[in-house]
Each structure stands twice: as C-alpha cells, then as structure tokens.
Protein backbone atom coordinates (compact mmCIF):
# COMPACT_ATOMS: atom_id res chain seq x y z
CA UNK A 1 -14.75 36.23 -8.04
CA UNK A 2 -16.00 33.16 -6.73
CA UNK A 3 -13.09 32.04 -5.14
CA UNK A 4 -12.78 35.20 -3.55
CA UNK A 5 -15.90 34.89 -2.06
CA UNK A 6 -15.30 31.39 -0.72
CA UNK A 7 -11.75 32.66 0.57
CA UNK A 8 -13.22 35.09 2.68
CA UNK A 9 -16.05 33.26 4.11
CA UNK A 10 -13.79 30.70 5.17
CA UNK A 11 -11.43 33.47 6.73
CA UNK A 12 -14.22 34.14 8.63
CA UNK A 13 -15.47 31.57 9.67
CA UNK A 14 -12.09 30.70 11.34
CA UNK A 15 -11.44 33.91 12.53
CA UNK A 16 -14.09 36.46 12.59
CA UNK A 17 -16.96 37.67 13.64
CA UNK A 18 -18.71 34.16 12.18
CA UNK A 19 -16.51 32.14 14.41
CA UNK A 20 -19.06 33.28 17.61
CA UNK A 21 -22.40 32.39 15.57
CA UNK A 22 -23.69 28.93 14.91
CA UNK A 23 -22.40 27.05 12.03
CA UNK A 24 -26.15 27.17 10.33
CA UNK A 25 -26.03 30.93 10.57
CA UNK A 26 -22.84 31.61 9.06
CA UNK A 27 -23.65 29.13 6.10
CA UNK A 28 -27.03 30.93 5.49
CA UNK A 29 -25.18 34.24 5.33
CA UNK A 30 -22.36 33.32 3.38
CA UNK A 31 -25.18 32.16 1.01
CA UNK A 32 -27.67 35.02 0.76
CA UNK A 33 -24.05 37.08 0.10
CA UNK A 34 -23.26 34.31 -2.45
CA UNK A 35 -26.74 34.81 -3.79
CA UNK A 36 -26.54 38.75 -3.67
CA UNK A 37 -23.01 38.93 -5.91
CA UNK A 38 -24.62 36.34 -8.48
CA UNK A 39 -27.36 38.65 -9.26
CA UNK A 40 -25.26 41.93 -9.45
CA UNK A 41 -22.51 39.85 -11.48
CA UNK A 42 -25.62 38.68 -13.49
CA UNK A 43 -27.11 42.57 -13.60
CA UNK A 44 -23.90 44.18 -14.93
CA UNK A 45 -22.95 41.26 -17.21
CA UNK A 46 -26.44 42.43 -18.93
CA UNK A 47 -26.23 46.30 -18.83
CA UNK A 48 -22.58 45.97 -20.00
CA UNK A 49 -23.77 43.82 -23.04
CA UNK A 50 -26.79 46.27 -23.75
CA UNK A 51 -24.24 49.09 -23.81
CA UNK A 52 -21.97 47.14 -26.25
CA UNK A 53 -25.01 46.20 -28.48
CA UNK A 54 -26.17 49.93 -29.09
CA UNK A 55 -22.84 51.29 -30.38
C-alpha cells in the first residue's frame, strides 16, 4: 500500500494537478494523505483483529 501511495504522489507531482503548486505544498499534502491511510490501515487492522478475537 505504501508504495502505491508513493507511486501516485510522484505521478502527480510530474504530471498533475501538483505539478502547478509549490513543491512545499504538494509534500505537505502527500503527507497529511500519507498520515490519513496510516490511521485507517491502523483502524481496520484493529477492528479486523477484534472481530477475529470474539469468534
């Protein structure tokens, strides 16, 4: 997942909308999305294993 995540930030930072923002903005965004996956990886990593613990 994480080298999705890198893969398409650098995708778009050649050739999308990141490519007409500063290089400081796109970092902080790809970031705070970085950020935002590790907590719902993190989340779902912990309901699945609650789920697996009360069969």
């Amino acid at each position: 997942m994480l080298f999705l995540v890198v893969a398409l930030f650098l995708f778009g930072a050649l050739l999308g909308t990141a490519g007409h923002v500063p290089v400081s903005v796109t970092v902080v965004g790809g970031i705070a999305i970085t950020a935002w996956l590790t907590v719902f990886f993190l989340r779902e990593r912990r309901r699945s294993g609650m789920k697996g613990a009360s069969r």
